[in-house]
N, C-alpha and C. Protein backbone atom coordinates (compact mmCIF):
# COMPACT_ATOMS: atom_id res chain seq x y z
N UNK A 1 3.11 18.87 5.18
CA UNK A 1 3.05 17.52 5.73
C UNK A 1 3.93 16.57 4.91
N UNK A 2 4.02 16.37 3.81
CA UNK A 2 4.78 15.89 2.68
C UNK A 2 6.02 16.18 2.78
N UNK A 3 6.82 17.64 3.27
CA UNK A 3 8.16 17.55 3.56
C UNK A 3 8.73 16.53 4.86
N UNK A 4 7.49 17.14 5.95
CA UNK A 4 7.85 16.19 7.26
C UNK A 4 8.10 14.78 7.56
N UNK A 5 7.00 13.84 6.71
CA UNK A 5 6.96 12.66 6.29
C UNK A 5 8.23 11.79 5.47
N UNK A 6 8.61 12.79 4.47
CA UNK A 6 10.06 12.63 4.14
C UNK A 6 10.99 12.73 4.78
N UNK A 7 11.18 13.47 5.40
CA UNK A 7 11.96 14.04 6.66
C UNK A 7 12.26 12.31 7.43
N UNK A 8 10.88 12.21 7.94
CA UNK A 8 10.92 10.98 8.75
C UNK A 8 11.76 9.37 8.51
N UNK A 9 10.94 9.73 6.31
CA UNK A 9 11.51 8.47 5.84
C UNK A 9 12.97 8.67 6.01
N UNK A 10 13.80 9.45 5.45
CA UNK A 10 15.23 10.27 5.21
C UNK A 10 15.65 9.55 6.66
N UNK A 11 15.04 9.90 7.94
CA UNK A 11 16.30 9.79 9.09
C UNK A 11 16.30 8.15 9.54
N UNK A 12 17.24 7.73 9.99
CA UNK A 12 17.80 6.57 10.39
C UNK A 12 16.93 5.90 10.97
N UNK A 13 16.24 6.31 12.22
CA UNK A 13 15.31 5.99 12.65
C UNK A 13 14.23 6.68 13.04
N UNK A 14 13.19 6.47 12.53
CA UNK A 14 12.23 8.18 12.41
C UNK A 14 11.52 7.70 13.26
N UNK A 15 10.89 9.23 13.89
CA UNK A 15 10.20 9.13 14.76
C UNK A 15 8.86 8.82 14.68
N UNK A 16 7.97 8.12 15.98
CA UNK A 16 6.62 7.41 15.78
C UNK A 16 5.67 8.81 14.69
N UNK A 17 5.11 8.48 13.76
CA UNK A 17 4.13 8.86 12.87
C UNK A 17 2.86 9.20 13.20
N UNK A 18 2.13 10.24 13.01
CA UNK A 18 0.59 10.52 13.38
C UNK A 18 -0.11 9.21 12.98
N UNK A 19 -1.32 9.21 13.08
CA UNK A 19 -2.15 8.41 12.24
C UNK A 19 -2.24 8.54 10.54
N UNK A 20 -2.51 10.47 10.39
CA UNK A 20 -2.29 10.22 9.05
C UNK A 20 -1.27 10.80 8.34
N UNK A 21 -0.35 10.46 9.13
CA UNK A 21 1.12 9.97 8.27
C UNK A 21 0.40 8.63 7.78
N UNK A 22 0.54 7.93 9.00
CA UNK A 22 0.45 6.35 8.70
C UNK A 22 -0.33 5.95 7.29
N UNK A 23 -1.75 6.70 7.83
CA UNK A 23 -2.21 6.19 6.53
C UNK A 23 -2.01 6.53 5.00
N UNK A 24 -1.26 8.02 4.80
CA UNK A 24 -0.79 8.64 3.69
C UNK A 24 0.54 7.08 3.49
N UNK A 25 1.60 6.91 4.37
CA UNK A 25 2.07 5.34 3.96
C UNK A 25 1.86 4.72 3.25
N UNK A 26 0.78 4.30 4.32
CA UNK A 26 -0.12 3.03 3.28
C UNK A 26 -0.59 3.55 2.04
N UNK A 27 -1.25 4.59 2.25
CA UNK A 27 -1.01 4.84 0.50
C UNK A 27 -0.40 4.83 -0.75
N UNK A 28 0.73 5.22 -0.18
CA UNK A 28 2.01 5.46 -0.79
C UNK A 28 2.34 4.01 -0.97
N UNK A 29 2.31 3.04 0.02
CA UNK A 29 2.21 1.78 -0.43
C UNK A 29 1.78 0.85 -1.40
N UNK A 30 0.38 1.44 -1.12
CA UNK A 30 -0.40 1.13 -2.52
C UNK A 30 -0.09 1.41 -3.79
N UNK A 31 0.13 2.90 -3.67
CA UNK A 31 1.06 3.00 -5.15
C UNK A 31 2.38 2.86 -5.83
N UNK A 32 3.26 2.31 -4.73
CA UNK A 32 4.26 1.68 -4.98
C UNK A 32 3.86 0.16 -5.80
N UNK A 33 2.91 -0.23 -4.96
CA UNK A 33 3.01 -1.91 -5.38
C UNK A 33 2.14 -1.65 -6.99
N UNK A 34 1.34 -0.69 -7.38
CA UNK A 34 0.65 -0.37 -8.54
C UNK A 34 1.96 0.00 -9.49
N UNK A 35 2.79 0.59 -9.14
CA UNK A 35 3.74 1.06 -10.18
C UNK A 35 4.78 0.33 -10.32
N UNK A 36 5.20 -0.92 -9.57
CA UNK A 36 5.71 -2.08 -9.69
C UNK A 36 5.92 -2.54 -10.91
N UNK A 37 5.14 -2.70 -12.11
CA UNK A 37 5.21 -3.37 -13.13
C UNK A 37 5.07 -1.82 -14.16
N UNK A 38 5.63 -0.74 -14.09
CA UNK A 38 5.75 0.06 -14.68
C UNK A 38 4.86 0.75 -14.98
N UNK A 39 3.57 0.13 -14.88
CA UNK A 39 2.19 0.54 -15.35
C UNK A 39 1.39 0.99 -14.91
N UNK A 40 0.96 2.22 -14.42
CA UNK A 40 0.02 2.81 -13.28
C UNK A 40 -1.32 2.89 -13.64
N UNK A 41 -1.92 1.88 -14.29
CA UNK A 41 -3.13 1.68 -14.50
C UNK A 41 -4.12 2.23 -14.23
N UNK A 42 -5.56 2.96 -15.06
CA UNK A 42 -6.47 3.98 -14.23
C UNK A 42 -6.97 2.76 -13.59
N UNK A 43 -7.28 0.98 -13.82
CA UNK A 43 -7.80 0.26 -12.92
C UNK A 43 -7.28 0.12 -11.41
N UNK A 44 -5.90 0.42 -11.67
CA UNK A 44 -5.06 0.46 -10.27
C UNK A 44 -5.45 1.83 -9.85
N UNK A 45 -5.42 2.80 -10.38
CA UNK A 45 -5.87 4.02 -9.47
C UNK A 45 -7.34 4.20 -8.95
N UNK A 46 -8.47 3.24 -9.64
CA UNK A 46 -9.22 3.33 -9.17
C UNK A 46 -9.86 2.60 -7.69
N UNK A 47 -9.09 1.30 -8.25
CA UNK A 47 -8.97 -0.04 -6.62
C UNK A 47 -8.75 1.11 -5.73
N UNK A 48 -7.02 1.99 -5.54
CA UNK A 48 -6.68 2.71 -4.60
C UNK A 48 -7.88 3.68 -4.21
N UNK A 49 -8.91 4.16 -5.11
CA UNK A 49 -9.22 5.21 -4.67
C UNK A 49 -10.59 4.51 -3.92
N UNK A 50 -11.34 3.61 -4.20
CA UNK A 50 -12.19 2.69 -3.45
C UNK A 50 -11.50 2.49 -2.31
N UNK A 51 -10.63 1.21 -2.42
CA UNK A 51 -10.02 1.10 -0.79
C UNK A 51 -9.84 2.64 -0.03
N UNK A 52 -9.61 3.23 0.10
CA UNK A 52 -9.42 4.87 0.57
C UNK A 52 -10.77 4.85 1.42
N UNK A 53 -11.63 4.88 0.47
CA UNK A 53 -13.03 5.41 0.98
C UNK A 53 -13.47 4.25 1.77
N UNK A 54 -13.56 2.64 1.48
CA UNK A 54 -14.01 2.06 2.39
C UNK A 54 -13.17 2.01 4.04
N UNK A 55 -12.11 1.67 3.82
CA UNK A 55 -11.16 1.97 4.76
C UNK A 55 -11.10 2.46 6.15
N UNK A 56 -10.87 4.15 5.27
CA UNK A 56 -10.93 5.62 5.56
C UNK A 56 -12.17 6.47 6.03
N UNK A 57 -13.60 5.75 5.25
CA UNK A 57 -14.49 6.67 5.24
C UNK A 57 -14.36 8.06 4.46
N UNK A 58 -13.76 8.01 3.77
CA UNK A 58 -13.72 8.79 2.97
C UNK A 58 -14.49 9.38 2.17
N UNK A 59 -14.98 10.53 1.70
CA UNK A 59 -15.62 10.66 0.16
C UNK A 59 -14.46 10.31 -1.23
N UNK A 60 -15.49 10.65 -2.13
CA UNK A 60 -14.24 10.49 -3.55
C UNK A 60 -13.59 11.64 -3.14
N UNK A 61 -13.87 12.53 -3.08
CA UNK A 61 -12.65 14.57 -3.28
C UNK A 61 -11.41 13.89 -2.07
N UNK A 62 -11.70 13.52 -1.07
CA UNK A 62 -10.61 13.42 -0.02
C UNK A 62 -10.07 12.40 -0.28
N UNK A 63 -10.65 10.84 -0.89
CA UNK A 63 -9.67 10.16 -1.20
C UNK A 63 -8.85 10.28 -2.49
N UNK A 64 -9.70 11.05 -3.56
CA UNK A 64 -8.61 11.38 -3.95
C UNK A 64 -7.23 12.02 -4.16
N UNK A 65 -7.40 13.03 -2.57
CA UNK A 65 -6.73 13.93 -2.50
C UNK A 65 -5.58 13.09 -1.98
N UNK A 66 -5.69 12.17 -1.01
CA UNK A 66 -4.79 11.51 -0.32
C UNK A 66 -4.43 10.56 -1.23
N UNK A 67 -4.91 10.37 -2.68
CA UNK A 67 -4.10 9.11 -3.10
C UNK A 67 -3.06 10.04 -4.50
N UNK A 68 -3.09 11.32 -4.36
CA UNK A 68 -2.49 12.41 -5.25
C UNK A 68 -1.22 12.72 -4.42
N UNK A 69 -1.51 12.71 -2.92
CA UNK A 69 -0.33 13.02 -1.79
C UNK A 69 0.37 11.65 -1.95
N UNK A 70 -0.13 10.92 -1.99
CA UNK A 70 0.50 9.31 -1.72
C UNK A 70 1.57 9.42 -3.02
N UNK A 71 1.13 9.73 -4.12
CA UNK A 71 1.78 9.96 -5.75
C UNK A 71 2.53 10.34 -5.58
N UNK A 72 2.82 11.68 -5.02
CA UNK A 72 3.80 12.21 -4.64
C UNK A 72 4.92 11.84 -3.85
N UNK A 73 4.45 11.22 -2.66
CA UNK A 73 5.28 10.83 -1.74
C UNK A 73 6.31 9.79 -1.73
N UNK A 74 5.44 8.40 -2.99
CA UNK A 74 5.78 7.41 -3.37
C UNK A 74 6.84 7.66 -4.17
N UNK A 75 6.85 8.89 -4.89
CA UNK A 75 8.12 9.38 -6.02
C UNK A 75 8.86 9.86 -5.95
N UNK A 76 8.61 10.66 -4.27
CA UNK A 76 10.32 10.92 -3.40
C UNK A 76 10.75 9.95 -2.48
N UNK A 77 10.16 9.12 -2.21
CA UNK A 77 10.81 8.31 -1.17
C UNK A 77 11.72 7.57 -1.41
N UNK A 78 12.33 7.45 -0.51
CA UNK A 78 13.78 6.63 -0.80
C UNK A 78 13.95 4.96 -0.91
N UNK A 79 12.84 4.67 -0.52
CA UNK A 79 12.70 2.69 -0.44
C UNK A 79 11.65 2.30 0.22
N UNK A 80 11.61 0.76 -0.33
CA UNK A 80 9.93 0.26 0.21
C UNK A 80 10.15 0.23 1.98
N UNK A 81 11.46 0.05 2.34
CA UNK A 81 11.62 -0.65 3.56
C UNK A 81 10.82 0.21 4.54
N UNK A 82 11.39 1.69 4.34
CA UNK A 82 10.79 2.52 5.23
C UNK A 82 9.02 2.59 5.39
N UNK A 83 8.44 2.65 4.11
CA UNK A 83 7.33 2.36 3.62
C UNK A 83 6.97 1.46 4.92
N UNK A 84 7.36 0.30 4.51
CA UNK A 84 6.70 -0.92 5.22
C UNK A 84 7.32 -0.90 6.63
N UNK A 85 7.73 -0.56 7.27
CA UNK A 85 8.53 -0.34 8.57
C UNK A 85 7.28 0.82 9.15
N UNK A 86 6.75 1.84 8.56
CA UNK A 86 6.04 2.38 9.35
C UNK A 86 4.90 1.96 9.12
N UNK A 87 3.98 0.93 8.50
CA UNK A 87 2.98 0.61 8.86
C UNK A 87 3.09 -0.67 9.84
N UNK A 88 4.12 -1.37 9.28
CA UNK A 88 4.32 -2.65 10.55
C UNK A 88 4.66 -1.69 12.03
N UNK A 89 4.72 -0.36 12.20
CA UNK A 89 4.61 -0.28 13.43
C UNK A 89 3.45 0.74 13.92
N UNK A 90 2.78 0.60 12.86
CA UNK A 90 1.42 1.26 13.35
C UNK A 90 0.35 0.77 12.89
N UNK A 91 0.39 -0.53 12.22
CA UNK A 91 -0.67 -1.27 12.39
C UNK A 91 -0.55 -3.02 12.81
N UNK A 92 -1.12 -3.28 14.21
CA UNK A 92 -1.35 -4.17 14.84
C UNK A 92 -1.00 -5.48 13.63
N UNK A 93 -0.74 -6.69 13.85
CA UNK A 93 -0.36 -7.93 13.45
C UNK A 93 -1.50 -8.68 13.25
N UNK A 94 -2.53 -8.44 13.62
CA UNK A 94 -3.64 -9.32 13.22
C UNK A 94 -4.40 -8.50 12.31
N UNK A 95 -4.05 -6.86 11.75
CA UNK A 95 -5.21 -6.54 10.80
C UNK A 95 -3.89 -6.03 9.86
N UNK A 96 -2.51 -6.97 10.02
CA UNK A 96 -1.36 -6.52 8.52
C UNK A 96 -2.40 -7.63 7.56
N UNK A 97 -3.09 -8.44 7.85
CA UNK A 97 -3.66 -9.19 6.52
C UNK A 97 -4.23 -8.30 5.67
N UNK A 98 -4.98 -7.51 6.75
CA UNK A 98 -5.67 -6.94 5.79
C UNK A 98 -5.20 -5.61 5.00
N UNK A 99 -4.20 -5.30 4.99
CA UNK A 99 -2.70 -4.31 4.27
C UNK A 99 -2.87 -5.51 3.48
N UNK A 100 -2.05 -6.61 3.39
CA UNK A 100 -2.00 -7.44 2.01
C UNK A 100 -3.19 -8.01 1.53
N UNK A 101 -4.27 -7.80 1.70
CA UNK A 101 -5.11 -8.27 1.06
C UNK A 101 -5.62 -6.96 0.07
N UNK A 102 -5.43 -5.44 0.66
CA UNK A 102 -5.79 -4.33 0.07
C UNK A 102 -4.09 -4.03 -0.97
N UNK A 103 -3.07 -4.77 -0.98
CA UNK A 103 -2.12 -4.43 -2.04
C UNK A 103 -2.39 -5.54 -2.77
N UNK A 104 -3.28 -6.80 -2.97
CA UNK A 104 -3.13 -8.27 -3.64
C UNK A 104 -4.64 -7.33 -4.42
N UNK A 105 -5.71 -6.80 -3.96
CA UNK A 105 -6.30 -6.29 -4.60
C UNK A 105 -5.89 -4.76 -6.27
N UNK A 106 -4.59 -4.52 -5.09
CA UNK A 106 -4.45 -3.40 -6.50
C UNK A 106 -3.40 -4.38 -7.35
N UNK A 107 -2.69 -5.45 -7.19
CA UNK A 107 -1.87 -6.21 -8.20
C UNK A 107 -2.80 -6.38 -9.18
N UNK A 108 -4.01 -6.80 -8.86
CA UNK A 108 -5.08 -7.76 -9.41
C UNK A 108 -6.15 -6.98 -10.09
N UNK A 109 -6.00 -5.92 -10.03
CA UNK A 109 -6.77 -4.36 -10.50
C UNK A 109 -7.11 -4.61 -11.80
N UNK A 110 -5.84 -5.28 -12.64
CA UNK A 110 -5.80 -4.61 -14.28
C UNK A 110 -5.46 -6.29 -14.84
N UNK A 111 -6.44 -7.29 -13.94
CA UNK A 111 -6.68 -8.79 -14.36
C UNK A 111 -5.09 -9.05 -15.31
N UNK A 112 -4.51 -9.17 -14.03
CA UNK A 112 -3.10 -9.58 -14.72
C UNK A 112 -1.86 -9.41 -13.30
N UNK A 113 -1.25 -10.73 -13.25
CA UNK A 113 -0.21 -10.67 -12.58
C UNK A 113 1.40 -10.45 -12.80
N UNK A 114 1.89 -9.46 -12.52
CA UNK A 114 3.18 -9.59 -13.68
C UNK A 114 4.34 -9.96 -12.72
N UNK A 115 5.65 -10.45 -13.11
CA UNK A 115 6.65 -10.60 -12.28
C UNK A 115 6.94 -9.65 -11.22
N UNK A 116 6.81 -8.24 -11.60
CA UNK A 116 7.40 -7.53 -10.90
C UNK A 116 6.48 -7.30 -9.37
N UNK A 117 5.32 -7.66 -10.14
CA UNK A 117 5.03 -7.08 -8.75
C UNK A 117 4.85 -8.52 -7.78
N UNK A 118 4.81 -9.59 -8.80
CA UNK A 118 5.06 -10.89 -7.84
C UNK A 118 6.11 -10.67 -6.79
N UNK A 119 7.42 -10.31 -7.19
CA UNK A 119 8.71 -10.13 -6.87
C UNK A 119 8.25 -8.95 -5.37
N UNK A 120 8.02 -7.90 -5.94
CA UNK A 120 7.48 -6.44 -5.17
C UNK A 120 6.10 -7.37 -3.96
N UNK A 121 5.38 -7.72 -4.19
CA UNK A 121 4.90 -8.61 -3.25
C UNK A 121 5.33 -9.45 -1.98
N UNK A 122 6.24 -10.75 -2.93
CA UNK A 122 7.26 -11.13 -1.58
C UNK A 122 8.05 -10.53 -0.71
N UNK A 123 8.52 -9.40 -1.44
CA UNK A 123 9.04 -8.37 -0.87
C UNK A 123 8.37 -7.48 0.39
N UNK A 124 7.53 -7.16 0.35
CA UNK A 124 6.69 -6.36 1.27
C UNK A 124 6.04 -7.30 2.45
N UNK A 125 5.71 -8.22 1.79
CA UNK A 125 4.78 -9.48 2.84
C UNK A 125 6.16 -9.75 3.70
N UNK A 126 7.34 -10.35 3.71
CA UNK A 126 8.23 -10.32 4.24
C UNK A 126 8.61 -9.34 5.19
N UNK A 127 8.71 -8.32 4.76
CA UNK A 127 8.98 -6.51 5.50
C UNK A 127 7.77 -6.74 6.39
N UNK A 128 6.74 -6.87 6.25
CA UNK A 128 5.61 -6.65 6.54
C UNK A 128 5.60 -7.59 8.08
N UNK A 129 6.50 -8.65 8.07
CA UNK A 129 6.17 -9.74 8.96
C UNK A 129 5.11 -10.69 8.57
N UNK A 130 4.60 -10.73 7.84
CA UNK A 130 3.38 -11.46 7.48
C UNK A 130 3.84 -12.80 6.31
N UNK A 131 3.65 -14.17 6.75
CA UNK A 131 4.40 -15.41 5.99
C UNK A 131 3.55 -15.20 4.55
N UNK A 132 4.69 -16.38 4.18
CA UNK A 132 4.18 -16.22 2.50
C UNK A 132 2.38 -17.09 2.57
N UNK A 133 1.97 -17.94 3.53
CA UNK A 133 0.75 -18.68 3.96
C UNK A 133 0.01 -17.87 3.95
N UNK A 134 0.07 -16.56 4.29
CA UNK A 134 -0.89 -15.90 5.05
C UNK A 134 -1.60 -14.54 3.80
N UNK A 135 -0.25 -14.39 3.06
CA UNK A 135 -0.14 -13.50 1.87
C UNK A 135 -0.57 -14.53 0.97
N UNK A 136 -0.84 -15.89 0.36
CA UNK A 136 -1.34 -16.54 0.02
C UNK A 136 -2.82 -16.68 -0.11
N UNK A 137 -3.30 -16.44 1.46
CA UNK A 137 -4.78 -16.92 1.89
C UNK A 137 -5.18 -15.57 1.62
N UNK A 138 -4.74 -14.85 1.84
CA UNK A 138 -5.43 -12.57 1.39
C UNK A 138 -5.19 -12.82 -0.09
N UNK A 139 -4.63 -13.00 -0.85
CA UNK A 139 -4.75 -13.35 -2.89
C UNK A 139 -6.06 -14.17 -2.71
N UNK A 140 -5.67 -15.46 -2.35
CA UNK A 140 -7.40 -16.08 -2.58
C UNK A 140 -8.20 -15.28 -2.78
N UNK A 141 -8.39 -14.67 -1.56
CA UNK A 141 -9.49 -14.30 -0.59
C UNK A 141 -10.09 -12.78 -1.78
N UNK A 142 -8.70 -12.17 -2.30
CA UNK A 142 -9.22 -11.30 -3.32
C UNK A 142 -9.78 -11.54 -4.60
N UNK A 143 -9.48 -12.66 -4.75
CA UNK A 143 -9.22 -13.57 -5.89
C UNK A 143 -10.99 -13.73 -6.11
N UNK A 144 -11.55 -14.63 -5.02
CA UNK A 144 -12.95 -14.98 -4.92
C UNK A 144 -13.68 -13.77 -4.69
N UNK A 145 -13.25 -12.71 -4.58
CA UNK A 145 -13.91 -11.56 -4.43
C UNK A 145 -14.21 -10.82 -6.04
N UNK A 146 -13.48 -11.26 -6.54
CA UNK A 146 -12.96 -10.47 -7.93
C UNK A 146 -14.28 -11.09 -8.67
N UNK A 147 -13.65 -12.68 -8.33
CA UNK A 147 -14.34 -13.19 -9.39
C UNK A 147 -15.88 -13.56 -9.18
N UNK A 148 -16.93 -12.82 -8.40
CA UNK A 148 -18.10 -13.05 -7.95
C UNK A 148 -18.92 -12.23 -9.20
C-alpha cells in the first residue's frame, strides 16, 4: 500500500485515493507538521497517536500501526503540496477545520511554538483552502483545550 500511495504522490495528477489512503495522508500530515521544527517529540507522537484513535476509532496497536506507516510515508514523499491536495479533496470544507485544529494540536504537543512550524502552518492552512481567520479560531480552540 505504501508503494501505491507514492506512486500516486510521484504522478502529476494522481488518481482519486481510497479512504485509507486518505487517512494514512492525513497522517503523514501530522507528522510532517511534528517534524517541522526538527524535533519529533514523544509528546508529538503521542497527540498523533490519540487523535488516530479518537478520529479513527481506533485501538492503540492499529493506531499505532498507521502512525509508523504515516513515518514512513512522510520520509518518502516528495512535498507537503501533494500531502495537502489529497486531503483537500477528500475531505469536505466544513470539517478541513477540523484537519487544522488536529495539526494546531500536534504544534502545541511539546508546549512550545517554534518558527518553523509557524511558517509550516501558514503553509498548509493556505494549501488547505482554509483562511488564516479560521486557522486562527482551531489554535484558540486547542489552545483552551490544552489549557483546562
Amino acid at each position: 500500500m505504501l508503494a501505491d500511495i507514492l506512486a500516486a504522490f510521484r504522478a502529476p495528477a494522481p488518481d482519486r485515493l481510497t479512504n485509507d489512503d486518505a487517512r494514512l495522508a492525513l497522517t503523514a500530515l501530522l507528522v510532517r507538521v511534528a517534524r517541522a521544527d526538527h524535533d519529533y517529540a514523544e509528546a508529538e507522537r503521542r497527540v498523533i497517536l490519540r487523535l488516530l484513535m479518537e478520529r479513527y476509532g481506533l485501538s492503540e496497536a492499529a493506531a499505532a500501526a498507521l502512525r509508523a506507516e504515516a513515518e514512513a510515508l512522510e520520509s518518502q514523499a516528495p512535498d507537503t503540496v501533494r500531502f495537502t491536495r489529497v486531503v483537500k479533496e477528500t475531505v469536505p470544507y466544513e470539517h478541513r477545520e477540523t484537519v487544522i485544529e488536529a495539526l494546531w494540536s500536534v504544534v502545541l504537543a511539546d508546549d512550545r511554538r517554534d518558527h518553523d512550524e509557524d511558517g509550516f502552518m501558514r503553509l498548509v492552512v493556505s494549501l488547505l483552502g482554509v483562511n488564516d481567520r479560521d486557522s486562527g479560531l482551531a489554535r484558540q480552540r486547542v489552545q483552551a483545550k490544552l489549557s483546562k
